[in-house]
C-alpha atoms as a PDB file:
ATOM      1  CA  UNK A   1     -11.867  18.553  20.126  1.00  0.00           C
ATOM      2  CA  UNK A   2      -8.220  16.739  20.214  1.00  0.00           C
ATOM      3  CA  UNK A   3      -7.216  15.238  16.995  1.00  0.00           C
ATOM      4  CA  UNK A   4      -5.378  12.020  17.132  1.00  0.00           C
ATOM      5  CA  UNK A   5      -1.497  12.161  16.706  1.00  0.00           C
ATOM      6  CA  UNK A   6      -0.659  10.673  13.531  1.00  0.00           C
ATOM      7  CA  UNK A   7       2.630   9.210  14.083  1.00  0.00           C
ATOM      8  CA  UNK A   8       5.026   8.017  11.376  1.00  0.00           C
ATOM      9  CA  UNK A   9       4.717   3.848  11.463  1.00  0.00           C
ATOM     10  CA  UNK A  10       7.293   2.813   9.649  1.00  0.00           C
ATOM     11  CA  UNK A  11       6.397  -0.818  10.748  1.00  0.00           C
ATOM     12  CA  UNK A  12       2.648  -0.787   9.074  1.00  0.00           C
ATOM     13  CA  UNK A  13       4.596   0.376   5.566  1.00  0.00           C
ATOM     14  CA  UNK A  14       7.334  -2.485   5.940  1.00  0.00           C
ATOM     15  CA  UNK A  15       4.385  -5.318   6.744  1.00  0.00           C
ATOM     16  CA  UNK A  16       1.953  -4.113   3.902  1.00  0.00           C
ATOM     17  CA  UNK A  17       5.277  -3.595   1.077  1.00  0.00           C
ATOM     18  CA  UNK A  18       5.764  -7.395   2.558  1.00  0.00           C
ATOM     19  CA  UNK A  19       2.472  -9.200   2.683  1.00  0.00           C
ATOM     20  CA  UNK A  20       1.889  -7.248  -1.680  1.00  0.00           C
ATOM     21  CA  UNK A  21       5.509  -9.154  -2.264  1.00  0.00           C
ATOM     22  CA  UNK A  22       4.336 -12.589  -0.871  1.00  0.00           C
ATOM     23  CA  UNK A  23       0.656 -12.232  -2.224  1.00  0.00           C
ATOM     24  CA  UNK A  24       1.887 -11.316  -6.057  1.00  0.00           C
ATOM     25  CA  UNK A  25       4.794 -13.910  -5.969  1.00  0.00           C
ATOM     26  CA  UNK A  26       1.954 -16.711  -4.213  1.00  0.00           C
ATOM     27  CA  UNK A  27      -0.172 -16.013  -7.450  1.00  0.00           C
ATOM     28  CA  UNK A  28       2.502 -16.214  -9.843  1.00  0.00           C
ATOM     29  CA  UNK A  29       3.822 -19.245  -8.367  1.00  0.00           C
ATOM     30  CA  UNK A  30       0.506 -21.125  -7.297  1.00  0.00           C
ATOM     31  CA  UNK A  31      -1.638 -19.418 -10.394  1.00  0.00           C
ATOM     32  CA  UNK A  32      -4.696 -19.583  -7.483  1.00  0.00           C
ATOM     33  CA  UNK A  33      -5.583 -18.125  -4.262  1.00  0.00           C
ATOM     34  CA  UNK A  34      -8.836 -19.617  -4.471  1.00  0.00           C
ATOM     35  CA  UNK A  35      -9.334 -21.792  -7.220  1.00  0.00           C
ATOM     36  CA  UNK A  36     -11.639 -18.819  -8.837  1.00  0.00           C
ATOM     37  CA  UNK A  37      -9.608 -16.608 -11.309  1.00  0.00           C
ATOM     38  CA  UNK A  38     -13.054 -14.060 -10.301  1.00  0.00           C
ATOM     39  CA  UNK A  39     -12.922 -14.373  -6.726  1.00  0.00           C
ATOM     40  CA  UNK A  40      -8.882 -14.175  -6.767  1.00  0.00           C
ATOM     41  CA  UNK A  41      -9.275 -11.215  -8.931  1.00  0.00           C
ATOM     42  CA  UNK A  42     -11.514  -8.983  -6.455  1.00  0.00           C
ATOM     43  CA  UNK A  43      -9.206  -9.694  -3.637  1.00  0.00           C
ATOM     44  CA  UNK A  44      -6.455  -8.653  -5.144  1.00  0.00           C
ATOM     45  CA  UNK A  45      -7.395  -5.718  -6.388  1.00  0.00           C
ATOM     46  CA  UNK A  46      -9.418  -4.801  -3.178  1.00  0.00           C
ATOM     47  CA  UNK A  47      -6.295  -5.881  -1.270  1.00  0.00           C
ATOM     48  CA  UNK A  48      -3.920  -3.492  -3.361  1.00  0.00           C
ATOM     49  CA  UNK A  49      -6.748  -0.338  -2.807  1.00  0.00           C
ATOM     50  CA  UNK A  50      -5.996  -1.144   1.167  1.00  0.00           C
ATOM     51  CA  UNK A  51      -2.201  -1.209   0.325  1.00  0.00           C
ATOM     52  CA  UNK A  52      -2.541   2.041  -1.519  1.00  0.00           C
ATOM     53  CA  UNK A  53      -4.530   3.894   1.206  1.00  0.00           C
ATOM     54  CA  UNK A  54      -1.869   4.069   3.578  1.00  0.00           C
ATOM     55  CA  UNK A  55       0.115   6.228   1.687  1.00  0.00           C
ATOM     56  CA  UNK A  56      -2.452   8.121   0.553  1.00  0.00           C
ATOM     57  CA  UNK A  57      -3.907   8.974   4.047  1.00  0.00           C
ATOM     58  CA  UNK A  58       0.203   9.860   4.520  1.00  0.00           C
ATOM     59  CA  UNK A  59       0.290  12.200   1.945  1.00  0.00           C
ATOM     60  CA  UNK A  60      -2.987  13.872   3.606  1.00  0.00           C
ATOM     61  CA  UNK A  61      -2.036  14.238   6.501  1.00  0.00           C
ATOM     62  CA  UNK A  62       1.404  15.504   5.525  1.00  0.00           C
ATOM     63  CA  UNK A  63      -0.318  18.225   2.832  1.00  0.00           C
ATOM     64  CA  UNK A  64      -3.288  19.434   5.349  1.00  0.00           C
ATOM     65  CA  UNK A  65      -2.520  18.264   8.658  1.00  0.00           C
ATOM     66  CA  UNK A  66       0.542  20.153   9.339  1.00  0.00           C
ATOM     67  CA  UNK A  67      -0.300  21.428  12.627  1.00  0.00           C
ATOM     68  CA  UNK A  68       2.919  19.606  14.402  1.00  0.00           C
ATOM     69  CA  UNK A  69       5.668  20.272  11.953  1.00  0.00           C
ATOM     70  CA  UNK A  70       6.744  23.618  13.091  1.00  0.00           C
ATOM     71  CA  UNK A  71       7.535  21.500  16.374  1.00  0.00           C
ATOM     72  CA  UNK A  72       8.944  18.499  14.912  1.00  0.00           C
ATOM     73  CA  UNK A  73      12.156  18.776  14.069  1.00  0.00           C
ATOM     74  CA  UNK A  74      13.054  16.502  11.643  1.00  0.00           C
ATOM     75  CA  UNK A  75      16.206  16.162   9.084  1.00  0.00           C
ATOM     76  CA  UNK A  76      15.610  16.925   5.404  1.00  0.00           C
ATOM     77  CA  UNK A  77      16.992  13.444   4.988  1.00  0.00           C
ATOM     78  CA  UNK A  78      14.103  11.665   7.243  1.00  0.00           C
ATOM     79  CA  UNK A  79      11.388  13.093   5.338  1.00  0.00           C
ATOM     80  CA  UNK A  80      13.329  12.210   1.711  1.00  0.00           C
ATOM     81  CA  UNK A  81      13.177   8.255   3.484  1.00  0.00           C
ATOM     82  CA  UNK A  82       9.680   8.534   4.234  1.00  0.00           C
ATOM     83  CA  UNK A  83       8.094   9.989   0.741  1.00  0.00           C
ATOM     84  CA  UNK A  84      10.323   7.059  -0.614  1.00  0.00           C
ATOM     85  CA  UNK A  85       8.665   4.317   1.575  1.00  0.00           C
ATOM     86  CA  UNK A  86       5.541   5.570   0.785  1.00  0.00           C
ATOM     87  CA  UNK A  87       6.098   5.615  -3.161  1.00  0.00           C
ATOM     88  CA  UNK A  88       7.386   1.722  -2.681  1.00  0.00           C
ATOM     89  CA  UNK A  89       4.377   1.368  -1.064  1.00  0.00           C
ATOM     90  CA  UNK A  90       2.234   2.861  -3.568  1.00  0.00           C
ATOM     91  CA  UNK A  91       3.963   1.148  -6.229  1.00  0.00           C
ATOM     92  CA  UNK A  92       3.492  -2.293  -4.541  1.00  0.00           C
ATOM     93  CA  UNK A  93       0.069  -1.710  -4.007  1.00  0.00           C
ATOM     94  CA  UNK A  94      -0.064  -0.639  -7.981  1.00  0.00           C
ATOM     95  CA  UNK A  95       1.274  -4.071  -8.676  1.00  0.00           C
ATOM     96  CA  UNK A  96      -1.266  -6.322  -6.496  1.00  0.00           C
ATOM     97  CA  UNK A  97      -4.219  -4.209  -8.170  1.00  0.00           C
ATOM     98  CA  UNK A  98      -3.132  -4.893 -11.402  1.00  0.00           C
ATOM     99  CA  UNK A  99      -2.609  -8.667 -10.465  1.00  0.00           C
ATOM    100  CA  UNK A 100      -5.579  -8.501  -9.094  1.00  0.00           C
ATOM    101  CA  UNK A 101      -7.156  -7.062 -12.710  1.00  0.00           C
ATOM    102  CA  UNK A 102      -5.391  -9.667 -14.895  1.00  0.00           C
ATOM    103  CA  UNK A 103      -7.058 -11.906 -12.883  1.00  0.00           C
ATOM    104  CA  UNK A 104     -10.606 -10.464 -12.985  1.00  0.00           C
ATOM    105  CA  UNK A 105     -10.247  -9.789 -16.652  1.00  0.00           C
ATOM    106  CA  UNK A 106      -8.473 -12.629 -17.857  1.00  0.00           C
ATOM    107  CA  UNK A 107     -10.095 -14.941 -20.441  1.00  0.00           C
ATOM    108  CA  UNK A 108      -9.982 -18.755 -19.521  1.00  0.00           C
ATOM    109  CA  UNK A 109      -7.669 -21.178 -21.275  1.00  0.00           C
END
């Protein structure tokens, strides 16, 4: 069997570090997604657990799928870029989830 090629997508990080920006600064600005502090709660923090899995599927395949990097050659200096991508990444997807919890958790006014 012929495992797919995971590929560095540098694009897919830049788009997801993006879309956590514009969702946490929407709810801090609008104070509603939905009108539902409940409803905005649960997609936040399920949309910060799909944020987070990118890097964490990275960080799998980079710890037990190694098969290609005795043929890759990459710089020291690439990889150092890439593990830091993936930490802003994380860290975004840290901040939607708990955006996502205030929101779920949150007593009404």
């Amino acid at each position: 069997m012929d495992q797919p090629r995971t590929e560095r997508n540098i694009k897919i990080l830049w788009a997801l570090v993006l879309l956590g920006i514009v969702y946490s600064g929407f709810l801090y600005y609008q104070r509603t997604l939905t009108g539902v502090d409940n409803a905005d709660g649960i997609i936040g923090v399920l949309f910060g657990l799909y944020i987070c899995s990118h890097p964490a599927a990275n960080v799998v395949d980079m710890l037990f799928f190694r098969r290609g990097a005795q043929r890759r050659s990459s710089s020291g200096g690439s990889d150092v870029l890439w593990l830091s991508l993936n930490i802003l990444v994380l860290l975004i997807g840290w901040l939607v989830i708990f955006v996502g919890t205030t929101r779920l958790i949150g007593r009404a006014d």
